[in-house]
N, C-alpha and C. Protein backbone atom coordinates (compact mmCIF):
# COMPACT_ATOMS: atom_id res chain seq x y z
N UNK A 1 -4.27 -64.88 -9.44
CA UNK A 1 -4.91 -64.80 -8.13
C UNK A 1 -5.18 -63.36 -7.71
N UNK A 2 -4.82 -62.37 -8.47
CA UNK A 2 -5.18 -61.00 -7.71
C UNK A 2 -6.38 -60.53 -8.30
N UNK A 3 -6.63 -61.31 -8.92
CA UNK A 3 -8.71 -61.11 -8.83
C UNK A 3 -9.69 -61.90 -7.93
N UNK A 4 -8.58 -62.33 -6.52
CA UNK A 4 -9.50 -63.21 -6.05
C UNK A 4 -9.27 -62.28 -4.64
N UNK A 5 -10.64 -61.54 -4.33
CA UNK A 5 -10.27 -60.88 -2.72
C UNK A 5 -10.13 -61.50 -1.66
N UNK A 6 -9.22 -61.30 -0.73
CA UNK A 6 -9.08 -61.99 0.45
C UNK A 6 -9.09 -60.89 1.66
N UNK A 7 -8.81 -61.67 3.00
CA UNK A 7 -8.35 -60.45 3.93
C UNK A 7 -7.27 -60.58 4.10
N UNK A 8 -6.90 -59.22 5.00
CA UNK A 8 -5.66 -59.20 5.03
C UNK A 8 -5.24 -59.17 6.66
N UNK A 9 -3.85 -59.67 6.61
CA UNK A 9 -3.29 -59.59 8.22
C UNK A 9 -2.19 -59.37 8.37
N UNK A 10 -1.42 -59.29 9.12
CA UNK A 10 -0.20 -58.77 9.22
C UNK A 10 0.18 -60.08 10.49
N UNK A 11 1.14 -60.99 10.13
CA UNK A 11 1.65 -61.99 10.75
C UNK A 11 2.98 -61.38 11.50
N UNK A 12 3.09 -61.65 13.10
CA UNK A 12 3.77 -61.01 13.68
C UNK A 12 4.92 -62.19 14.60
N UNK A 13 5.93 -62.22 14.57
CA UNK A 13 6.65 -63.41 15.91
C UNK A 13 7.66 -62.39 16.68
N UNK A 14 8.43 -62.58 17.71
CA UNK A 14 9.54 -62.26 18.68
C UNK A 14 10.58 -63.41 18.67
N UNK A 15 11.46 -62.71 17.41
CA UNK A 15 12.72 -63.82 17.30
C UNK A 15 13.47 -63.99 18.87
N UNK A 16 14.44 -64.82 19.12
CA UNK A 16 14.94 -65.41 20.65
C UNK A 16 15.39 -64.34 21.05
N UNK A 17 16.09 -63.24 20.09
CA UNK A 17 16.58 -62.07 21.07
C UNK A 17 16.06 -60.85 21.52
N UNK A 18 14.64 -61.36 21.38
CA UNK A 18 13.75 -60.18 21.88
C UNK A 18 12.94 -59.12 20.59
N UNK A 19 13.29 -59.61 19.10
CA UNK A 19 13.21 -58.52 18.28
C UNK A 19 11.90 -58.94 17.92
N UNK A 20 11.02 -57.63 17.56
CA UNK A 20 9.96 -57.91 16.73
C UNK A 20 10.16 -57.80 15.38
N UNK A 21 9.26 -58.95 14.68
CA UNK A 21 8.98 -59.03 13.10
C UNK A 21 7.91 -59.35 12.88
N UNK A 22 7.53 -58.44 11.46
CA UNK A 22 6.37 -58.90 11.03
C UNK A 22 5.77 -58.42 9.97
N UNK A 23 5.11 -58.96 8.82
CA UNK A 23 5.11 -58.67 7.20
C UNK A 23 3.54 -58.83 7.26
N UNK A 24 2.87 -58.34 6.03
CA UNK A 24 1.87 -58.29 5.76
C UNK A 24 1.24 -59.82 4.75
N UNK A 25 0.55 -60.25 5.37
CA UNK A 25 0.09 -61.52 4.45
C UNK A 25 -1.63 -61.58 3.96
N UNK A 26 -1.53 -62.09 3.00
CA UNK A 26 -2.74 -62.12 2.35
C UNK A 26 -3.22 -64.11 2.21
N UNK A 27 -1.98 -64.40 2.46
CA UNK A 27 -2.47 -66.03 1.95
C UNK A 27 -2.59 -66.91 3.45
N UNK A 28 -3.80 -66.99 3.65
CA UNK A 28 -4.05 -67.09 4.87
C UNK A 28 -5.64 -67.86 4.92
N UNK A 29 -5.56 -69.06 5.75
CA UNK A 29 -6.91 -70.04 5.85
C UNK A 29 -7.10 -70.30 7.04
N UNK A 30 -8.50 -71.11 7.52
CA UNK A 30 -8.41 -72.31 8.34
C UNK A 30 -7.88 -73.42 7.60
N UNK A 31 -7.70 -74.06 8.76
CA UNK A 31 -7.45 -75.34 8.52
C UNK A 31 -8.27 -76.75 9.34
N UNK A 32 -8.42 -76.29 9.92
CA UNK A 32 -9.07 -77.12 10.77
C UNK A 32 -9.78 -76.80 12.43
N UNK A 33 -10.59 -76.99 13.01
CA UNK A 33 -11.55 -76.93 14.54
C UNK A 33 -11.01 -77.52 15.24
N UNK A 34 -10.49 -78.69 15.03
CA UNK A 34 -10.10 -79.34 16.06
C UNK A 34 -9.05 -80.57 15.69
N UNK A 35 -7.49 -79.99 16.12
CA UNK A 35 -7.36 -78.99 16.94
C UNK A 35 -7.36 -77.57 15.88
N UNK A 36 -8.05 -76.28 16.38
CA UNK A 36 -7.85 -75.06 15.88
C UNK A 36 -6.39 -74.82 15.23
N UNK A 37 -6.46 -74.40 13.59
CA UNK A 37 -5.29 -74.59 13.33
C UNK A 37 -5.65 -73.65 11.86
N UNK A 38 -4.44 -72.78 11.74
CA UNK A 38 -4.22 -71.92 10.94
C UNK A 38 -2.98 -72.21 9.92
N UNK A 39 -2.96 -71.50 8.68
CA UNK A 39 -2.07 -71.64 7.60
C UNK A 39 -1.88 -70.57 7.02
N UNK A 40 -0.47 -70.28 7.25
CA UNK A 40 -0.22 -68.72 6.05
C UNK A 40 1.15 -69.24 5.30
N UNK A 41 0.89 -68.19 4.43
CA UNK A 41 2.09 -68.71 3.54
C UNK A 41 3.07 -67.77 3.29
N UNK A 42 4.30 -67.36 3.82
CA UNK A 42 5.29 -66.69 3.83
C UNK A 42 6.64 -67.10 3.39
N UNK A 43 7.47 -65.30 2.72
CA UNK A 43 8.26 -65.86 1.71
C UNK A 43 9.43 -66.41 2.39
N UNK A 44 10.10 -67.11 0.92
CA UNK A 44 11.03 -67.95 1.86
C UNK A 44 12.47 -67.12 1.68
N UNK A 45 12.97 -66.70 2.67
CA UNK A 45 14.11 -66.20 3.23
C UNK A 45 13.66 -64.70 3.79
N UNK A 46 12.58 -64.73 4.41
CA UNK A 46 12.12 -63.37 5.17
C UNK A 46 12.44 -63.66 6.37
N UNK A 47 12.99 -62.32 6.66
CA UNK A 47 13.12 -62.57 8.48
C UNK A 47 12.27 -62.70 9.02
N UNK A 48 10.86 -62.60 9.04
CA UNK A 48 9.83 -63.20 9.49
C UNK A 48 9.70 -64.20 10.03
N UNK A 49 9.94 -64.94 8.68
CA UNK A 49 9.82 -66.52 8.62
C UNK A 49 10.88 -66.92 9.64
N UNK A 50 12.05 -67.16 9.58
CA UNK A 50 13.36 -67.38 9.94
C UNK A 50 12.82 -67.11 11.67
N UNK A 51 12.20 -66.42 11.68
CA UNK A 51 12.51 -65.96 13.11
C UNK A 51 10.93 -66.86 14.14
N UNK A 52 10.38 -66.62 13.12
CA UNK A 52 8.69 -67.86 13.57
C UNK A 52 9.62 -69.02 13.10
N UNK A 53 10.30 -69.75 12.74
CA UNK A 53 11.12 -71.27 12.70
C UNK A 53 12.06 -71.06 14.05
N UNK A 54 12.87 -70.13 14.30
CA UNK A 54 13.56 -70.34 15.12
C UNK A 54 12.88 -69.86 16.65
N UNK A 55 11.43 -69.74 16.62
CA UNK A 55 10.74 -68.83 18.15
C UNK A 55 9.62 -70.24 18.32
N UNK A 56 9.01 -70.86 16.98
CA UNK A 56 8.21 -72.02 17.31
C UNK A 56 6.81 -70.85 17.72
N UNK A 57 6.82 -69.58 17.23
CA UNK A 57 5.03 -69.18 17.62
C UNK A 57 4.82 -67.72 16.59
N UNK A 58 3.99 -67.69 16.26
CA UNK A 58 3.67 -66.44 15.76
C UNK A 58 2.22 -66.11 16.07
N UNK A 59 1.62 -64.83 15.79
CA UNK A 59 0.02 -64.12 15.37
C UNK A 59 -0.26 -63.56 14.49
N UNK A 60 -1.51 -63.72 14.58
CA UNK A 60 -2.13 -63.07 13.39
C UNK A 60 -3.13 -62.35 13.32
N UNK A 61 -2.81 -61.13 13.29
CA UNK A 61 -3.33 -59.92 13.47
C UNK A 61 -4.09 -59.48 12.01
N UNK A 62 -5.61 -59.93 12.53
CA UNK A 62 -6.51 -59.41 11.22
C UNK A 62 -6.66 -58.09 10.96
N UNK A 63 -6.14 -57.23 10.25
CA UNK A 63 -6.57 -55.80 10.11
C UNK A 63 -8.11 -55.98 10.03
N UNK A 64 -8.53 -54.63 10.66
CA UNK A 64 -9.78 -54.27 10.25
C UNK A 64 -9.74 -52.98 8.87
N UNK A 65 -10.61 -52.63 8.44
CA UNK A 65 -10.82 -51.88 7.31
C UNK A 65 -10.46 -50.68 7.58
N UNK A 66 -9.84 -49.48 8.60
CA UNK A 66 -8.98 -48.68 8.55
C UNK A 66 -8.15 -48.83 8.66
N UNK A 67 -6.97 -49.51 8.47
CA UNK A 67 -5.68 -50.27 8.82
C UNK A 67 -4.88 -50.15 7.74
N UNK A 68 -5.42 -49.86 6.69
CA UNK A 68 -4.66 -49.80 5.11
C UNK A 68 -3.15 -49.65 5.45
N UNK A 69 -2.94 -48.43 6.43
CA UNK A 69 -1.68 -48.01 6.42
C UNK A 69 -0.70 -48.65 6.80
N UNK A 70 -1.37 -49.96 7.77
CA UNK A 70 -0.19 -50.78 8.53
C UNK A 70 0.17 -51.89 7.12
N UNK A 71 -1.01 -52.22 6.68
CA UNK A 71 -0.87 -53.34 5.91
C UNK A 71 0.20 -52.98 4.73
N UNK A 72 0.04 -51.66 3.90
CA UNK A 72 0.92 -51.31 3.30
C UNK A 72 2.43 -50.82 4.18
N UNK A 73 2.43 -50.42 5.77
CA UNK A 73 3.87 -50.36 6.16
C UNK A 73 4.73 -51.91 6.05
N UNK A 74 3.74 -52.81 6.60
CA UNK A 74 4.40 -54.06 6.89
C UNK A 74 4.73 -54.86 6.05
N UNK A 75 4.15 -54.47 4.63
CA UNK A 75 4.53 -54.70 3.05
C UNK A 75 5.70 -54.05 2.58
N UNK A 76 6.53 -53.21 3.54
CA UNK A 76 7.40 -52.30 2.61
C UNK A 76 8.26 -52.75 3.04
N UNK A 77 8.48 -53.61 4.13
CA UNK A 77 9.70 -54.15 4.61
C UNK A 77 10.58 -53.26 5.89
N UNK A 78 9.82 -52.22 5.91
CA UNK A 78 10.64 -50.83 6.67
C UNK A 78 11.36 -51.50 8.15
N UNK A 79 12.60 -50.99 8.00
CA UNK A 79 13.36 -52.02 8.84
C UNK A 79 12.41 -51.27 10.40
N UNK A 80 12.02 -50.33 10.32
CA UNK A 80 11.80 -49.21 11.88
C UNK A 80 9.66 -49.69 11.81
N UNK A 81 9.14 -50.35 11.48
CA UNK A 81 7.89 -50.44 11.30
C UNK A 81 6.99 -50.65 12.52
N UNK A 82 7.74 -51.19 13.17
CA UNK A 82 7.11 -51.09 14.84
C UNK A 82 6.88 -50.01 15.51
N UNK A 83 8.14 -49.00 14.96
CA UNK A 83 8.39 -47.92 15.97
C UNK A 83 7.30 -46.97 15.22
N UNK A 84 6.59 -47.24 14.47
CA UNK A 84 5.48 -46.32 13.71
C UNK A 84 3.94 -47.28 14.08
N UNK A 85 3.68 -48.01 14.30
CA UNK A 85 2.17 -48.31 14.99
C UNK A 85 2.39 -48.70 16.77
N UNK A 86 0.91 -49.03 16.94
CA UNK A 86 0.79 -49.26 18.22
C UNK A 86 0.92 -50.55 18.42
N UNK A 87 1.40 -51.03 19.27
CA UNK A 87 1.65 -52.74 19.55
C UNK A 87 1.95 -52.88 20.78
N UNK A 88 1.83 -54.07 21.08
CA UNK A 88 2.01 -54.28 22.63
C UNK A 88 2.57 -56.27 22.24
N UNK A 89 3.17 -56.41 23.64
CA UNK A 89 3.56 -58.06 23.74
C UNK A 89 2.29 -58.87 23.43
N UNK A 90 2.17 -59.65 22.97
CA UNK A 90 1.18 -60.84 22.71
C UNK A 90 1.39 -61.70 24.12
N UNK A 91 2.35 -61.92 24.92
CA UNK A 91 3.04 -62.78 26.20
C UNK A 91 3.51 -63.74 25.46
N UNK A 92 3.85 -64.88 26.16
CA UNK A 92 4.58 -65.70 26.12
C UNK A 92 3.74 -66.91 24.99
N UNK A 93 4.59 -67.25 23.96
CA UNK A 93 4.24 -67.70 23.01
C UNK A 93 3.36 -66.86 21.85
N UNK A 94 3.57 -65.83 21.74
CA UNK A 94 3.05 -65.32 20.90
C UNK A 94 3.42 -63.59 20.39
N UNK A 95 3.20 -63.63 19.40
CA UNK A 95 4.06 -62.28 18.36
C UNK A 95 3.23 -60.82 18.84
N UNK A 96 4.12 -60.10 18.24
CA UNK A 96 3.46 -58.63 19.04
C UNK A 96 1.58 -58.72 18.20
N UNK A 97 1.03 -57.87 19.55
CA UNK A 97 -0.36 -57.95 19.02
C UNK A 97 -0.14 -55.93 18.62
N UNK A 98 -0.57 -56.15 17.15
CA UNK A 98 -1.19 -54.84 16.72
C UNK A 98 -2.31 -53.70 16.97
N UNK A 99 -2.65 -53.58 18.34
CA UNK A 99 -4.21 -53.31 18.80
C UNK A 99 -4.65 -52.43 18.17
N UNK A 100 -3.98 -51.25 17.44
CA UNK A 100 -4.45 -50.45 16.78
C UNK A 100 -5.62 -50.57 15.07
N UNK A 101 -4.61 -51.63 14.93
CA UNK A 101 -4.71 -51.93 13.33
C UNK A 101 -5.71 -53.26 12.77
N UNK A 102 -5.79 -53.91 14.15
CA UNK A 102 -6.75 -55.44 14.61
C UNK A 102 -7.78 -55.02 15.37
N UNK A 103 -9.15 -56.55 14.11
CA UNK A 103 -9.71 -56.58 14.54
C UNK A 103 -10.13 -57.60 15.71
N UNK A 104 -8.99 -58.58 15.19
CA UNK A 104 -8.82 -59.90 15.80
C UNK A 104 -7.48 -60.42 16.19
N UNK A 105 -6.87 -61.26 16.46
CA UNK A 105 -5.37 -61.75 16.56
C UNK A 105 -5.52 -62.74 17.27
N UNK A 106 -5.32 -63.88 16.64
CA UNK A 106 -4.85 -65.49 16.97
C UNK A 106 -3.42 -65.73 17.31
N UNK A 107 -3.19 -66.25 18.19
CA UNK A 107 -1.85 -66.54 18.89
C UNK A 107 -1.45 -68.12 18.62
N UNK A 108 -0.77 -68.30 17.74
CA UNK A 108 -0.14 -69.79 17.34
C UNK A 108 1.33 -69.95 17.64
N UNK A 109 1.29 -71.41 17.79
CA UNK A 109 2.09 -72.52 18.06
C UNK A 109 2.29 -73.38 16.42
N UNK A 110 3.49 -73.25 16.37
CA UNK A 110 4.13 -73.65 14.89
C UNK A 110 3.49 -75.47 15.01
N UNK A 111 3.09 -75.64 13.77
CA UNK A 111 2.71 -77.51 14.23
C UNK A 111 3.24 -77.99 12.57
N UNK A 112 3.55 -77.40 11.81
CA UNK A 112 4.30 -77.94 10.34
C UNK A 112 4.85 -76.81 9.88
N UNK A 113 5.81 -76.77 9.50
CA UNK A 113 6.47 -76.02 7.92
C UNK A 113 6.50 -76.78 6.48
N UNK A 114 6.54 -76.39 5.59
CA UNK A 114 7.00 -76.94 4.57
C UNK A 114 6.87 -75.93 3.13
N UNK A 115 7.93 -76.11 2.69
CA UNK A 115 8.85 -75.42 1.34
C UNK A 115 8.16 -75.63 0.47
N UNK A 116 7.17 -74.57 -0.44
CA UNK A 116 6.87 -74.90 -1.81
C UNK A 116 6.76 -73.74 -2.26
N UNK A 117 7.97 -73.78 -3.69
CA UNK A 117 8.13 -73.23 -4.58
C UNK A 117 9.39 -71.82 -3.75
N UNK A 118 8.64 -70.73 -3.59
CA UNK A 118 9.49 -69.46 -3.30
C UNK A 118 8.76 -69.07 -1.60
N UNK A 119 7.98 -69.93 -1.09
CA UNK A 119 7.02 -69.61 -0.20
C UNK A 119 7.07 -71.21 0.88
N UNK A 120 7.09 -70.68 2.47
CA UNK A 120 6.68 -71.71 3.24
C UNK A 120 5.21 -71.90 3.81
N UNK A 121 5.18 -72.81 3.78
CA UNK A 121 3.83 -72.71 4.07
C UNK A 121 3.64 -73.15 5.46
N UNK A 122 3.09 -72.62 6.38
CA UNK A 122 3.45 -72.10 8.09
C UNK A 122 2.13 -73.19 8.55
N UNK A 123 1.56 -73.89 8.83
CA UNK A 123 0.37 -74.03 9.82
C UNK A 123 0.94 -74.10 11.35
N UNK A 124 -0.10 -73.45 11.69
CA UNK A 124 -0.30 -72.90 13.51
C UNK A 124 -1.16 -73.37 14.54
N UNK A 125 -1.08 -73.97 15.53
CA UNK A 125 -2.03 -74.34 16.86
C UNK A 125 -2.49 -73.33 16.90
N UNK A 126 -3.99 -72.64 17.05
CA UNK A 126 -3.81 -71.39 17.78
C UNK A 126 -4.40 -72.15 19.44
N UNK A 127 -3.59 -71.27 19.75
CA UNK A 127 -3.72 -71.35 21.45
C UNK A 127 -5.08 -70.44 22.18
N UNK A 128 -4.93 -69.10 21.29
CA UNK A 128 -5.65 -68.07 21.89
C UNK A 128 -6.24 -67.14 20.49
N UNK A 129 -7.40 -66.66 21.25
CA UNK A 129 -8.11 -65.71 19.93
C UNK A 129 -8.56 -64.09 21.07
N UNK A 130 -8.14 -63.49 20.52
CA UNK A 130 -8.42 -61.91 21.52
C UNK A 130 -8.97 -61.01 20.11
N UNK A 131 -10.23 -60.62 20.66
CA UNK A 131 -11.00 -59.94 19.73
C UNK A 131 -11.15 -58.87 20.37
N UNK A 132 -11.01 -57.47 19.23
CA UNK A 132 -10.63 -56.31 20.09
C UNK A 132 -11.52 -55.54 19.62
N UNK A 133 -12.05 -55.37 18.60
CA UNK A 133 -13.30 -54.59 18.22
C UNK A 133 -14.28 -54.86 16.97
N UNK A 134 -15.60 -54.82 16.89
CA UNK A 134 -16.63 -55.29 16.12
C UNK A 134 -16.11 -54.52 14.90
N UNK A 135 -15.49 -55.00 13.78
CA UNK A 135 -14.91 -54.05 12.50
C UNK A 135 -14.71 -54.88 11.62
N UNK A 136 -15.30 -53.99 10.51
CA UNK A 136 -15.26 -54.40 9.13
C UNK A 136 -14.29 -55.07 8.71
N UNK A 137 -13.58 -56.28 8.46
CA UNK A 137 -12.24 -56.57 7.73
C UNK A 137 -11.83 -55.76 7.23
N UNK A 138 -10.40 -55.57 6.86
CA UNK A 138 -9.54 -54.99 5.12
C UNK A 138 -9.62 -56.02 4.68
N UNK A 139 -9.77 -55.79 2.89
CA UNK A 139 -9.95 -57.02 2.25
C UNK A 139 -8.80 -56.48 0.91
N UNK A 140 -8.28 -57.17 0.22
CA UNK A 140 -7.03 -56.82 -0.51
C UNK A 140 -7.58 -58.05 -2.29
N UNK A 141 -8.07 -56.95 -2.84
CA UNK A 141 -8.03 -57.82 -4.58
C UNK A 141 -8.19 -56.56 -6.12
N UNK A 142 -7.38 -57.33 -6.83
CA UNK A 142 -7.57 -56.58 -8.04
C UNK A 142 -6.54 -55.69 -8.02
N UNK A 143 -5.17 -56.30 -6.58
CA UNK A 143 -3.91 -54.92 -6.86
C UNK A 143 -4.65 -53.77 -5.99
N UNK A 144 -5.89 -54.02 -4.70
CA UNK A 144 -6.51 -52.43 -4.00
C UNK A 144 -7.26 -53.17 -2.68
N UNK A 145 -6.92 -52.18 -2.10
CA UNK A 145 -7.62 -52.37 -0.50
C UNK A 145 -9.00 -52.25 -0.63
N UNK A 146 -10.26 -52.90 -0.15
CA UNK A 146 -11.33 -52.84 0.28
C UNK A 146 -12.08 -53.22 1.28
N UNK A 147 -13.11 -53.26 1.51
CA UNK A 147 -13.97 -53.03 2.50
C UNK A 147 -15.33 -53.36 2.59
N UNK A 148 -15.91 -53.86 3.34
CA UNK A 148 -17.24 -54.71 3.29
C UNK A 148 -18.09 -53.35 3.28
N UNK A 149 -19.56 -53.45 2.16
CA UNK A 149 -20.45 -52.08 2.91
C UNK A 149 -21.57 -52.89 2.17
N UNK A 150 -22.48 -52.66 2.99
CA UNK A 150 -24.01 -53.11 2.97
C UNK A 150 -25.08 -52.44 2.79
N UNK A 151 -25.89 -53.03 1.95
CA UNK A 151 -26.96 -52.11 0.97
C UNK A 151 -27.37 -51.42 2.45
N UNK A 152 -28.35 -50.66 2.27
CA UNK A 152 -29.37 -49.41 3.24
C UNK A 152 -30.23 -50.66 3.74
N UNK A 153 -30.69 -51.49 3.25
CA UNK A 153 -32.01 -52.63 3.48
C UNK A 153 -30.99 -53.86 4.04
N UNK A 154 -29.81 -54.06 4.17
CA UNK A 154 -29.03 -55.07 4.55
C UNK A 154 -29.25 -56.04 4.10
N UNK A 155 -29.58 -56.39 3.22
CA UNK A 155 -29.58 -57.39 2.01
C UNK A 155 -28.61 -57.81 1.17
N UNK A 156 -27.91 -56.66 0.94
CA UNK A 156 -26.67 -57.59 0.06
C UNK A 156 -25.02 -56.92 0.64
N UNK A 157 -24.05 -57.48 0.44
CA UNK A 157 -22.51 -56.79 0.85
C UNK A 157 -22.02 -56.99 -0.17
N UNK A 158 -21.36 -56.10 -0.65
CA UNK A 158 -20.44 -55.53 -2.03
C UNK A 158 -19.09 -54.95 -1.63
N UNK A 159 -18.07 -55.59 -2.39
CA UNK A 159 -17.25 -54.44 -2.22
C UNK A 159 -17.06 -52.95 -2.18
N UNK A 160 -16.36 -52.15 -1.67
CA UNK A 160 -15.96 -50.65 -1.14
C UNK A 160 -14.90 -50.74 -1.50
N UNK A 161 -14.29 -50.54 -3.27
CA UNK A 161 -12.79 -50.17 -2.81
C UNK A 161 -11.80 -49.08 -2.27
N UNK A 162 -11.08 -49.35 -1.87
CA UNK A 162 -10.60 -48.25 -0.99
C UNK A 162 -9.28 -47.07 -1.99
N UNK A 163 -10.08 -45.61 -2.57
CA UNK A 163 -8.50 -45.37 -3.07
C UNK A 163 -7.28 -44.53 -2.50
């Protein structure tokens, strides 16, 4: 699968005692319009996870295409990773929003879990969609960050990888 590009986001919740968490994910769909409903797939025994099972909400904060840096902080596990971007509360039912690093962020309501293999697989109500600026996705394949860029005549979009 890492020849298959996707985007990337950084899935965020507020476990019960107030803490923020949140990891970088790539495996990430719709699922459905109605009701609006999202699916990511996160590993199993991340505090992430653990903490979106025990809060019942998370978001999902689409990087846009300068964001590389969050996507690779929130990949490293860094226990202090908050205290290095910009973020603010999502409110009530929903995980810190990344404003810096997003282009988008959906606010979900947990509606299934389920265990397969080393990974849960999360689907989400989203409740709310807050779009924060007109921007290129990050897009993540081949093991490298990229980026949408469009011929001069706007005719075709190709990857930009990013090094």
């Amino acid at each position: 699968m890492a020849g298959f590009p996707t985007g990337v986001s950084v899935v965020t919740t507020t476990a019960p005692d107030g803490r923020p968490w949140g990891m970088t994910c790539t495996s990430l769909c719709s699922v459905s319009l109605d009701p609006p409903t999202l699916l990511v797939c996160l590993r199993c025994g991340s505090p992430t996870l653990e903490a979106i099972r025990a809060g019942g909400s998370f978001s999902v904060n689409l990087l846009h295409d300068a964001a590389r840096v969050t996507a690779e902080l929130f990949a490293s596990g860094a226990p202090d990773r908050f205290d290095q971007v910009v973020w603010e509360h999502g409110g009530v039912g929903a995980g810190p929003h990344l404003t810096d690093a997003a282009h988008t962020i959906a606010d979900c309501t947990v509606a299934d879990d389920a265990v397969v293999g080393t990974h849960a697989v999360v689907m989400g109500h989203v409740g709310r969609v807050r779009a924060l600026r007109a921007q290129q996705p990050l897009l993540y394949g081949l093991r490298r960050f990229a980026s949408w860029t469009q011929a001069a005549d706007g005719s075709h979009l190709f990857y930009d990888f990013i090094s």
